[in-house]
N, C-alpha and C. Protein backbone atom coordinates (compact mmCIF):
# COMPACT_ATOMS: atom_id res chain seq x y z
N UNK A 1 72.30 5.10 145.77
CA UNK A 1 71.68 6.39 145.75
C UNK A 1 72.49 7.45 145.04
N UNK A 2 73.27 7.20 144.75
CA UNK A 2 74.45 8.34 144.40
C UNK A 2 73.74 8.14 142.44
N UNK A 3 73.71 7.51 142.08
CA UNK A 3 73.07 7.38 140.88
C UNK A 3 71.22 8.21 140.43
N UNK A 4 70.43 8.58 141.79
CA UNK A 4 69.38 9.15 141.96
C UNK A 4 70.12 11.06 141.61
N UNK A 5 71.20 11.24 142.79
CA UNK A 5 71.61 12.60 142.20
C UNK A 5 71.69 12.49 141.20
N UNK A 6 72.49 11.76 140.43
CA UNK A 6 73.08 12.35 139.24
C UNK A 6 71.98 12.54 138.19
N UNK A 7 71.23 11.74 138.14
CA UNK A 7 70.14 11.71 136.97
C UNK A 7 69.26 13.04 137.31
N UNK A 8 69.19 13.46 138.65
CA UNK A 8 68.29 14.47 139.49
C UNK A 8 68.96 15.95 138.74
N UNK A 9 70.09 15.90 138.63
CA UNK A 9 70.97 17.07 138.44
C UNK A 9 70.76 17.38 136.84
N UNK A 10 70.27 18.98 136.53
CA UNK A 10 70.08 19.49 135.36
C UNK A 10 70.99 19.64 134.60
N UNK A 11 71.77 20.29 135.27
CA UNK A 11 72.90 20.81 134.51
C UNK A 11 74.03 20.33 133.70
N UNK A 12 73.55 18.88 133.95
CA UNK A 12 74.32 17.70 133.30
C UNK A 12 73.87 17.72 132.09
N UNK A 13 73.27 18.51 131.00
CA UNK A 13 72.59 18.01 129.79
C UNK A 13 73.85 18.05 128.91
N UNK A 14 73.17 17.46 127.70
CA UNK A 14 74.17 17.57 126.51
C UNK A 14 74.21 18.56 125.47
N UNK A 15 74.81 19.37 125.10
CA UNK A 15 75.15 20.67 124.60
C UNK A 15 75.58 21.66 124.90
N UNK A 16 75.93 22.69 124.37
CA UNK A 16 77.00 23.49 124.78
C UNK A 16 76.36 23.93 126.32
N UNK A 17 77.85 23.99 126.75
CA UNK A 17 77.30 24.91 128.40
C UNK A 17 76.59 26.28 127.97
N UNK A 18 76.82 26.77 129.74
CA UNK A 18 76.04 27.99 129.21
C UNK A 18 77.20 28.98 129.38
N UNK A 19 77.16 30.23 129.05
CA UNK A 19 78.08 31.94 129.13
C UNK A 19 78.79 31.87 130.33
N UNK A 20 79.36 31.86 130.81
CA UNK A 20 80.37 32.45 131.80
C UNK A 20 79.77 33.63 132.77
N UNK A 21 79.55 34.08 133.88
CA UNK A 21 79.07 34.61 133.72
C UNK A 21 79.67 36.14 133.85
N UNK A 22 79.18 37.35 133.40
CA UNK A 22 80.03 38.21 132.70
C UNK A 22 80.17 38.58 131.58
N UNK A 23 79.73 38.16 131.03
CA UNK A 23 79.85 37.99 129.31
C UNK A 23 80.48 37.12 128.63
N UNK A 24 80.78 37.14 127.48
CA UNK A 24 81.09 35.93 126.39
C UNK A 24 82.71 35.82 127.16
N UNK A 25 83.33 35.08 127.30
CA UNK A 25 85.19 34.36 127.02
C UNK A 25 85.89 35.00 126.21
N UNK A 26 85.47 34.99 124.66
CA UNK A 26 86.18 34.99 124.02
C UNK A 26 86.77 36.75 123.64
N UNK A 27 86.48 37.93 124.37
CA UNK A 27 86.47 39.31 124.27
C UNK A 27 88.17 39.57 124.67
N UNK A 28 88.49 38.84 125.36
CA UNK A 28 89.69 39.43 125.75
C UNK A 28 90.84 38.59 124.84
N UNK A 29 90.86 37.23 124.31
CA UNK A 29 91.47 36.57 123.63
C UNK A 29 91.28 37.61 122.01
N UNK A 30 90.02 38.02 121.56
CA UNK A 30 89.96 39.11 120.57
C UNK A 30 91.21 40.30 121.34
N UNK A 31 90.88 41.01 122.10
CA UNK A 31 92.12 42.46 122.40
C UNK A 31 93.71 41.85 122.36
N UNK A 32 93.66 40.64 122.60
CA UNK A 32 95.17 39.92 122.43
C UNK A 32 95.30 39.68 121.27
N UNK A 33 94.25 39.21 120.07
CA UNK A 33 95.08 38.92 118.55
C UNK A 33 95.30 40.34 118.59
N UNK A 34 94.70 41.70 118.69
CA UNK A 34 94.82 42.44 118.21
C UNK A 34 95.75 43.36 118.55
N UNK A 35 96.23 43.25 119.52
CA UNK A 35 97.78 44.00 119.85
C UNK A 35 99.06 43.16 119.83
N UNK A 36 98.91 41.80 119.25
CA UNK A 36 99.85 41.42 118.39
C UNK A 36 100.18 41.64 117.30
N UNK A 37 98.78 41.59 116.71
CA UNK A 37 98.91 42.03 114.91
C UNK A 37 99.40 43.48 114.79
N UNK A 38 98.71 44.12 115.95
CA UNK A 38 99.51 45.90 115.98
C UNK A 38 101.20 46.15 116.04
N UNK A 39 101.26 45.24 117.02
CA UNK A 39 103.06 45.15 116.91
C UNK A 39 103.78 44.37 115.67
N UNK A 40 103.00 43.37 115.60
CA UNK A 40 103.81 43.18 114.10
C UNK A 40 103.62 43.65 112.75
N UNK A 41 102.71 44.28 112.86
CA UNK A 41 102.65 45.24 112.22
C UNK A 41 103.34 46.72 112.08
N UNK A 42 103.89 47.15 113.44
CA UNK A 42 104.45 48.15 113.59
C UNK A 42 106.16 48.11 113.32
N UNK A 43 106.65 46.78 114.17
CA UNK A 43 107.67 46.31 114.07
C UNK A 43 107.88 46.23 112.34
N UNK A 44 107.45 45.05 111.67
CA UNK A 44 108.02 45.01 110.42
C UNK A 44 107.95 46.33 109.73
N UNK A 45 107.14 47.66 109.72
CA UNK A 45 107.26 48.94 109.37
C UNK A 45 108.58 49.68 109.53
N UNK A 46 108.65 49.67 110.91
CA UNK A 46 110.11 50.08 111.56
C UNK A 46 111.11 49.52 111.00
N UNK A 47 111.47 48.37 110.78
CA UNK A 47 112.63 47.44 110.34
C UNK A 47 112.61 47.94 108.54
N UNK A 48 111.44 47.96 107.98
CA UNK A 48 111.44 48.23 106.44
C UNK A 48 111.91 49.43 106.39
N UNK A 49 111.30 50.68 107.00
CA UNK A 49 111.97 51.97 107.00
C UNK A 49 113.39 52.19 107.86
N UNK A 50 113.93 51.58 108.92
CA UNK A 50 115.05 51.12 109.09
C UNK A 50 116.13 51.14 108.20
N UNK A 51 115.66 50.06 107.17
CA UNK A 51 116.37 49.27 106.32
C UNK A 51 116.77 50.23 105.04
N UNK A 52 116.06 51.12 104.77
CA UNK A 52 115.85 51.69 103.80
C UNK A 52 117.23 52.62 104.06
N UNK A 53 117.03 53.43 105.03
CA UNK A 53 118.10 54.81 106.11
C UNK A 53 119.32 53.87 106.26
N UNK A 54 119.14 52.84 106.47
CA UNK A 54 120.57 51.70 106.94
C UNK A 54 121.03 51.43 105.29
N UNK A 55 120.19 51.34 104.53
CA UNK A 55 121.10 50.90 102.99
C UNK A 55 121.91 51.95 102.99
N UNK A 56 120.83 53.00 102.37
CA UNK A 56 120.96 54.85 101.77
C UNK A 56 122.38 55.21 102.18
N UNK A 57 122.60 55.02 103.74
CA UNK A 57 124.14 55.38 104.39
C UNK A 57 125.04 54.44 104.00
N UNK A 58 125.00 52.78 104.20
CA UNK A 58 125.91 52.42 103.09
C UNK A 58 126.61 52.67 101.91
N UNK A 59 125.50 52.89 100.93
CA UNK A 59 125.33 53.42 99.64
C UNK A 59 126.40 54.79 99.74
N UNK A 60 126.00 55.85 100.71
CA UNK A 60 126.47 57.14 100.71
C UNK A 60 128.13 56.44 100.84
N UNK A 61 128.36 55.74 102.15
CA UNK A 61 129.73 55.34 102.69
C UNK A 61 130.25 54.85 101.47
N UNK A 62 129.72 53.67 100.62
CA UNK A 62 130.35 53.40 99.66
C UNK A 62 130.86 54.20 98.38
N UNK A 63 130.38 55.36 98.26
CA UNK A 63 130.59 56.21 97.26
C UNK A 63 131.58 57.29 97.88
N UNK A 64 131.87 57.43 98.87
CA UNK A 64 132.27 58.27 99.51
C UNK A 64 133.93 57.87 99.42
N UNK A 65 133.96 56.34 99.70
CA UNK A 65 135.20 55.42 99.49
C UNK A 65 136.11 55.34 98.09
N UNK A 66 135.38 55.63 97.33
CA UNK A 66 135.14 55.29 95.80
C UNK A 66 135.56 56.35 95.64
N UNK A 67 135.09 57.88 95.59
CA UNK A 67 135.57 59.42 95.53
C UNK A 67 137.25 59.35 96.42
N UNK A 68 136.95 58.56 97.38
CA UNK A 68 138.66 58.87 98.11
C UNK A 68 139.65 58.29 97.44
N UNK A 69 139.42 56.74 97.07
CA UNK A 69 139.89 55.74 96.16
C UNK A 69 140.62 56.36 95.09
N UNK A 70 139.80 57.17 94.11
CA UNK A 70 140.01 58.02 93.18
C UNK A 70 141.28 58.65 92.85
N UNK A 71 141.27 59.54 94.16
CA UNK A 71 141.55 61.14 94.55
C UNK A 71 143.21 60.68 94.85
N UNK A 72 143.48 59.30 95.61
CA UNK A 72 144.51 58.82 95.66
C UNK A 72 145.49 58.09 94.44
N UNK A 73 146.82 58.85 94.88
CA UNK A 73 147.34 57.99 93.88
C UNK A 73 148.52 56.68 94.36
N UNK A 74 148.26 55.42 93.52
CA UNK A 74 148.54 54.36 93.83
C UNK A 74 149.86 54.19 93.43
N UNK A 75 150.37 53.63 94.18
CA UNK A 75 151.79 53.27 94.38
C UNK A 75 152.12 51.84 94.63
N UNK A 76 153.08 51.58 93.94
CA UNK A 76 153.40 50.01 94.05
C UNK A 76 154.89 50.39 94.86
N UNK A 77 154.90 49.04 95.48
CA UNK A 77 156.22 49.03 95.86
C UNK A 77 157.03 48.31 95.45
N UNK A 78 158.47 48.83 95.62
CA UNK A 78 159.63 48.19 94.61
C UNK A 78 160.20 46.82 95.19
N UNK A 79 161.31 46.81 95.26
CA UNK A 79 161.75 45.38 95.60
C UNK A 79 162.31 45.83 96.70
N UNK A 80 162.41 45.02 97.84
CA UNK A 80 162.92 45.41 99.13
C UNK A 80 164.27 44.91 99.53
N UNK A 81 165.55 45.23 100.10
CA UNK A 81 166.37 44.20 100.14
C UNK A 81 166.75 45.16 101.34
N UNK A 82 166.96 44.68 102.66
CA UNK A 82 167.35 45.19 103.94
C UNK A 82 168.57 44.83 104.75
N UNK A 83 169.05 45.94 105.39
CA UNK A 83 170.55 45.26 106.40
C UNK A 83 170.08 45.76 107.73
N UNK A 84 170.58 44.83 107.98
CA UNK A 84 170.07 44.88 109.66
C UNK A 84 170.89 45.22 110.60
N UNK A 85 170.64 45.43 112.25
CA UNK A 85 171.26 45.61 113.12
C UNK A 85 172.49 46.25 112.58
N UNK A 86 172.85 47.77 111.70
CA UNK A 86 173.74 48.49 111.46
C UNK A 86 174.35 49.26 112.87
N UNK A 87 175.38 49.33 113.10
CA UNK A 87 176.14 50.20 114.30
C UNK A 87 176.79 51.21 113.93
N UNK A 88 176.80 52.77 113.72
CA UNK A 88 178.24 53.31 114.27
C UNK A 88 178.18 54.44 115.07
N UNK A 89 179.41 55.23 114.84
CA UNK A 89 179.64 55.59 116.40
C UNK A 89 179.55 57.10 115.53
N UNK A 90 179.00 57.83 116.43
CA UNK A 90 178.25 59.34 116.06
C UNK A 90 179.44 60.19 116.86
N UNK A 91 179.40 61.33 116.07
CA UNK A 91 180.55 62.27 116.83
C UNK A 91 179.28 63.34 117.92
N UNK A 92 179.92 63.59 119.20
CA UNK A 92 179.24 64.58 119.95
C UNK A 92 180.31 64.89 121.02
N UNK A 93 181.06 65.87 120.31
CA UNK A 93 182.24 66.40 121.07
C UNK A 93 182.93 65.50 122.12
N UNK A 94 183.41 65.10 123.07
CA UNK A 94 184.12 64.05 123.68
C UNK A 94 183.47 63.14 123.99
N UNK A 95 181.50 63.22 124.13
CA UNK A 95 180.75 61.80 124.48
C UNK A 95 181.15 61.16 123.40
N UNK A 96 180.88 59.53 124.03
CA UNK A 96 181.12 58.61 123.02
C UNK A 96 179.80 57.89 122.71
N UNK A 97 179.12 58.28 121.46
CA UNK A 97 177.48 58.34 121.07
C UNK A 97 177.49 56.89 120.26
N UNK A 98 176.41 56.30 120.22
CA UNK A 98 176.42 55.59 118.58
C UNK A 98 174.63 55.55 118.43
N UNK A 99 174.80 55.05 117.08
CA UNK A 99 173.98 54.64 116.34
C UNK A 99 173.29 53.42 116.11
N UNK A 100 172.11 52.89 116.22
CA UNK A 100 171.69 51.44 115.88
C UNK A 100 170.98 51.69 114.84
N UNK A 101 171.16 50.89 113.54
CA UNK A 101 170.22 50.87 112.45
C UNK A 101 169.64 50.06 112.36
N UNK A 102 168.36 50.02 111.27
CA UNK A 102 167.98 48.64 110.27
C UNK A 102 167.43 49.53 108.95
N UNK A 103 167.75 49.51 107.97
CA UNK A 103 167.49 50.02 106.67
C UNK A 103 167.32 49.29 105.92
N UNK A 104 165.62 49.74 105.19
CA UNK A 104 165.54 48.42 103.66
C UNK A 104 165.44 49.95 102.98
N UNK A 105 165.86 49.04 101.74
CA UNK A 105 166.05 49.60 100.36
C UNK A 105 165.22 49.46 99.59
N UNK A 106 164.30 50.26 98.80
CA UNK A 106 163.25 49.82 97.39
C UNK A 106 163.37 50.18 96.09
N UNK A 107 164.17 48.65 95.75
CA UNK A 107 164.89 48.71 94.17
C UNK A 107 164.06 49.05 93.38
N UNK A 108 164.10 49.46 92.52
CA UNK A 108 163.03 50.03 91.15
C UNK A 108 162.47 48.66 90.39
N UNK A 109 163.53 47.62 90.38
CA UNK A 109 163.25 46.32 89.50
C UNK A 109 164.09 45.32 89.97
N UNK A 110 164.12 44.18 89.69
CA UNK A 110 164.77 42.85 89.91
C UNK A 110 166.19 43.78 89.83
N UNK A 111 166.77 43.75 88.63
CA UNK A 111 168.20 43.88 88.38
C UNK A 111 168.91 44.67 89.48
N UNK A 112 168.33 46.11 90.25
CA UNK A 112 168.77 46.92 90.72
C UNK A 112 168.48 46.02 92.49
N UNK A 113 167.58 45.30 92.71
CA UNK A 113 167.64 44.45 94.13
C UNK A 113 168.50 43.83 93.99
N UNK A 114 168.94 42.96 92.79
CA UNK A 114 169.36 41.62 92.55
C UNK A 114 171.25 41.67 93.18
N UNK A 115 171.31 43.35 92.36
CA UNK A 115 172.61 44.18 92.48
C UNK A 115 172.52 44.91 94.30
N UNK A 116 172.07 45.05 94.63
CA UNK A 116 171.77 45.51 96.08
C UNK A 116 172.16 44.17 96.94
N UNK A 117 171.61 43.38 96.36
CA UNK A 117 172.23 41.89 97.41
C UNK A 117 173.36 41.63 97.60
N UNK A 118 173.65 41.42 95.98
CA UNK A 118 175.24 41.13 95.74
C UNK A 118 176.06 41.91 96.15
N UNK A 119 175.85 43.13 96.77
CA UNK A 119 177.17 44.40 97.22
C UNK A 119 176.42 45.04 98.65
N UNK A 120 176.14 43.75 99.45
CA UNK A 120 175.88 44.28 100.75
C UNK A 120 176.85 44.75 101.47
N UNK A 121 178.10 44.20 101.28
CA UNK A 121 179.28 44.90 102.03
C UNK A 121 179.41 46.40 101.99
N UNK A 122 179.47 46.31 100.03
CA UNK A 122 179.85 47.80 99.88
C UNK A 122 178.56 48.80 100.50
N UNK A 123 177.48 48.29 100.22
CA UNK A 123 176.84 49.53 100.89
C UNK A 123 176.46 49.48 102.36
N UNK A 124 176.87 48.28 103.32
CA UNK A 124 176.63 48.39 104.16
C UNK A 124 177.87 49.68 104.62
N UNK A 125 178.88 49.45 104.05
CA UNK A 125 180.12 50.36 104.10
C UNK A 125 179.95 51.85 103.68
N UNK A 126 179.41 51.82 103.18
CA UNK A 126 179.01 53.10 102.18
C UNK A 126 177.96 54.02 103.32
N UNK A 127 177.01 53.50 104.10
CA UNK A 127 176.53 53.92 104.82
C UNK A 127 176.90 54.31 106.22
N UNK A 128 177.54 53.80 106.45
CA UNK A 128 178.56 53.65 107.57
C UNK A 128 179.46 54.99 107.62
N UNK A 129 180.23 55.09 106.27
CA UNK A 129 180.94 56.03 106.09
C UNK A 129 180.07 57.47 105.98
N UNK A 130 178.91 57.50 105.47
CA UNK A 130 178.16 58.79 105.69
C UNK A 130 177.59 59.18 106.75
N UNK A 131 176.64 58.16 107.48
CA UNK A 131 176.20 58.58 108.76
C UNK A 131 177.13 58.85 109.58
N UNK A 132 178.18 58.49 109.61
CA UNK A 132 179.47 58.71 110.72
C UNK A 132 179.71 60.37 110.27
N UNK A 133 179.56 60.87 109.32
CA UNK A 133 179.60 62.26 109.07
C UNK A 133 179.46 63.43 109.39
N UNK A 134 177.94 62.65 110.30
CA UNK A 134 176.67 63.50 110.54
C UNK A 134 176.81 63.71 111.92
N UNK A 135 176.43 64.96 112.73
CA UNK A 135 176.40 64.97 114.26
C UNK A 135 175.43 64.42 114.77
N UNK A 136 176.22 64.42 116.22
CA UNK A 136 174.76 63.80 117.19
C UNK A 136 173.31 64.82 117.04
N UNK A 137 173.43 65.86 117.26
CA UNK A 137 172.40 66.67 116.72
C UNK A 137 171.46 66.57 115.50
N UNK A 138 172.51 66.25 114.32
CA UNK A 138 171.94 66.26 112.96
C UNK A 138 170.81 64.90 113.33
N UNK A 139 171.73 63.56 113.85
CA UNK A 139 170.76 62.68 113.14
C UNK A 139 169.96 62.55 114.41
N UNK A 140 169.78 62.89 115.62
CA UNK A 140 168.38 62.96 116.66
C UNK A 140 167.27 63.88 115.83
N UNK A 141 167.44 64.84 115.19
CA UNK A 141 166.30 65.30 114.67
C UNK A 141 165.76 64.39 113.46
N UNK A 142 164.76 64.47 113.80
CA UNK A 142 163.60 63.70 113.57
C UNK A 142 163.01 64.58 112.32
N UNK A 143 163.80 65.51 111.54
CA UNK A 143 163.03 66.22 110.71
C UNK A 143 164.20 65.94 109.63
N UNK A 144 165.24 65.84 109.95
CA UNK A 144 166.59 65.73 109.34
C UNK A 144 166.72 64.43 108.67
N UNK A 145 165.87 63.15 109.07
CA UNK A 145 165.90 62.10 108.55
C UNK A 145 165.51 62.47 107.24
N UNK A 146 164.83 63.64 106.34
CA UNK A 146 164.54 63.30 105.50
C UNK A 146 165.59 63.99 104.39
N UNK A 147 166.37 64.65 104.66
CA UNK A 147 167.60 65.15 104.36
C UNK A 147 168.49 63.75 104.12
N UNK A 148 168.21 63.86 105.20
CA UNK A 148 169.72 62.49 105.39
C UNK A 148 169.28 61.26 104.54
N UNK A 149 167.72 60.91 104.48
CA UNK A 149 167.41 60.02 103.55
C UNK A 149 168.05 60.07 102.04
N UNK A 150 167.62 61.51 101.47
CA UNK A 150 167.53 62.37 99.99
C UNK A 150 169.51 61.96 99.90
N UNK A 151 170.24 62.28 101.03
CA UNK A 151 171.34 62.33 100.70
C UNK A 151 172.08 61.05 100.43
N UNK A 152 171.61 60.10 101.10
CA UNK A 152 171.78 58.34 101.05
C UNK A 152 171.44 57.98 99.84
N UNK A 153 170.18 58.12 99.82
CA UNK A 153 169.96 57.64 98.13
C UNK A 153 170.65 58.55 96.78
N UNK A 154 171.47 59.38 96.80
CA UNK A 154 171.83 59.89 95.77
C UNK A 154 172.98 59.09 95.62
N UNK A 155 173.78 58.58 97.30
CA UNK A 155 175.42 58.00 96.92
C UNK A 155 174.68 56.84 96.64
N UNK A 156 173.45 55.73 97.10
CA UNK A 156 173.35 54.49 96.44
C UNK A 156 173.40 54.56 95.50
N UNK A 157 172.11 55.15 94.64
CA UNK A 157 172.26 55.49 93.15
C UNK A 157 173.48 55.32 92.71
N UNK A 158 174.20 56.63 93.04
CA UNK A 158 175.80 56.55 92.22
C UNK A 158 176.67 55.31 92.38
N UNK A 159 176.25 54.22 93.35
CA UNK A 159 177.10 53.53 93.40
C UNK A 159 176.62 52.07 92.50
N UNK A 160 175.31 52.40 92.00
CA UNK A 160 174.48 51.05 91.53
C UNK A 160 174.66 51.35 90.22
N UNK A 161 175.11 49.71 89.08
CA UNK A 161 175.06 49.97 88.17
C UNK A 161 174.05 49.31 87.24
N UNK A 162 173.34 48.70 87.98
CA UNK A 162 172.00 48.24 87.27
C UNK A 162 170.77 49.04 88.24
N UNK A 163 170.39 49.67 87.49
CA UNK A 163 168.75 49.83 88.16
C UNK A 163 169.14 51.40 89.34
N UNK A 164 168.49 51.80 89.66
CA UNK A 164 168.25 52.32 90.90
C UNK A 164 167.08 52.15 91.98
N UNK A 165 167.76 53.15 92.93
CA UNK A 165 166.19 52.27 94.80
C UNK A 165 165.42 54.00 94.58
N UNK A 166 164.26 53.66 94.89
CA UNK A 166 163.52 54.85 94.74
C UNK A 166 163.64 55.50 96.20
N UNK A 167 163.25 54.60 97.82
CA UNK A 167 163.44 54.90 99.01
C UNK A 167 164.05 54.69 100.10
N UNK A 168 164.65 55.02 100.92
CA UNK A 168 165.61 54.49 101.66
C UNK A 168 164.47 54.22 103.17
N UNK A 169 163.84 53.22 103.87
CA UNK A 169 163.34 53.46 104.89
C UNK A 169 164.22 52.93 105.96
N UNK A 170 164.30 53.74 107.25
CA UNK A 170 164.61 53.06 108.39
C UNK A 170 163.90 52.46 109.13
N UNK A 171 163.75 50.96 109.08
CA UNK A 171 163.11 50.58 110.58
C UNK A 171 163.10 50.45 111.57
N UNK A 172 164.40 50.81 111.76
CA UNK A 172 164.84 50.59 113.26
C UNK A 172 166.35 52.39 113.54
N UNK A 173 165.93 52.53 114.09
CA UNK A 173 166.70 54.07 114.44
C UNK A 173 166.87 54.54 116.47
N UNK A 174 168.29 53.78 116.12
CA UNK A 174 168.41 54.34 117.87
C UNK A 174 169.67 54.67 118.47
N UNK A 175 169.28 55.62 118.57
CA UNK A 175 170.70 56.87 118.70
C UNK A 175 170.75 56.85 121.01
N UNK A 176 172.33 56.76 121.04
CA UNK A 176 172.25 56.54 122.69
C UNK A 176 173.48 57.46 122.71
């Protein structure tokens, strides 16, 4: 008997069903393509005009670099030849003060480093004998180093006979 329903039952035919009921299905799957296509549409807008304001400031930054680039003037550096861990003993009325160094030198050319190597004694000596000159006062100021620099490099100079050093830097400076 179960074969009497089924044949009994209409709604079994062949062809499309019928509407939903409510209206058509497919209305709301339409409002969904269409506020996708709105966002990607909006999105790739945003990102293009984005892109445009994001170059433009590059562009600006890069020219801006280029004008500074310019404006500067370039400097090479000379040949370096350094003495290290220098000591001496600073005058400050009966304290007993000293000095810790490290000083490189920047030869103008080969010949004038080459000569800086070869007479590390003498100028490690040479330096020794001037800063010991100087008071505890003189060389704690921190403004005086550049005095005291100007004055170092005039006795290297005089003492170099190939070449001369254009700067005297300290890297290491510690006064106790």
């Amino acid at each position: 008997m179960p074969d009497e329903d089924f044949e009994a039952d209409e709604t079994m035919e062949d062809g499309p069903a019928p509407p939903a009921p409510g209206g058509g299905g497919g209305g709301m799957m339409k409002i969904i393509i269409i506020v996708v296509a709105l966002l990607a549409v909006g999105g790739g807008a945003f990102m293009f005009m984005g892109g445009d304001e994001e170059e433009a400031a590059e562009g600006e930054a890069e020219e801006e670099k280029t004008e500074i680039a310019s404006n500067v003037k370039k400097v090479e550096f000379g040949f370096p030849v350094s003495i290290e861990d220098q000591t001496v003993n600073v005058r400050d009325g009966k304290r007993s003060r000293m000095l810790v160094y490290n000083a490189t030198f920047e030869a103008v050319d080969e010949a004038a480093a080459a000569e800086l190597t070869n007479r590390t004694r003498q100028l490690s000596d040479l330096l020794l004998r001037e800063i010991a000159s100087f008071s505890y006062e003189q060389l704690t100021n921190v403004t005086f180093r550049d005095t005291l620099e100007a004055h170092l490099r005039g006795k290297v100079n005089g003492l170099l006979m190939d070449g001369t050093i254009r700067r005297i830097y300290f890297d290491q400076w510690i006064v106790n």
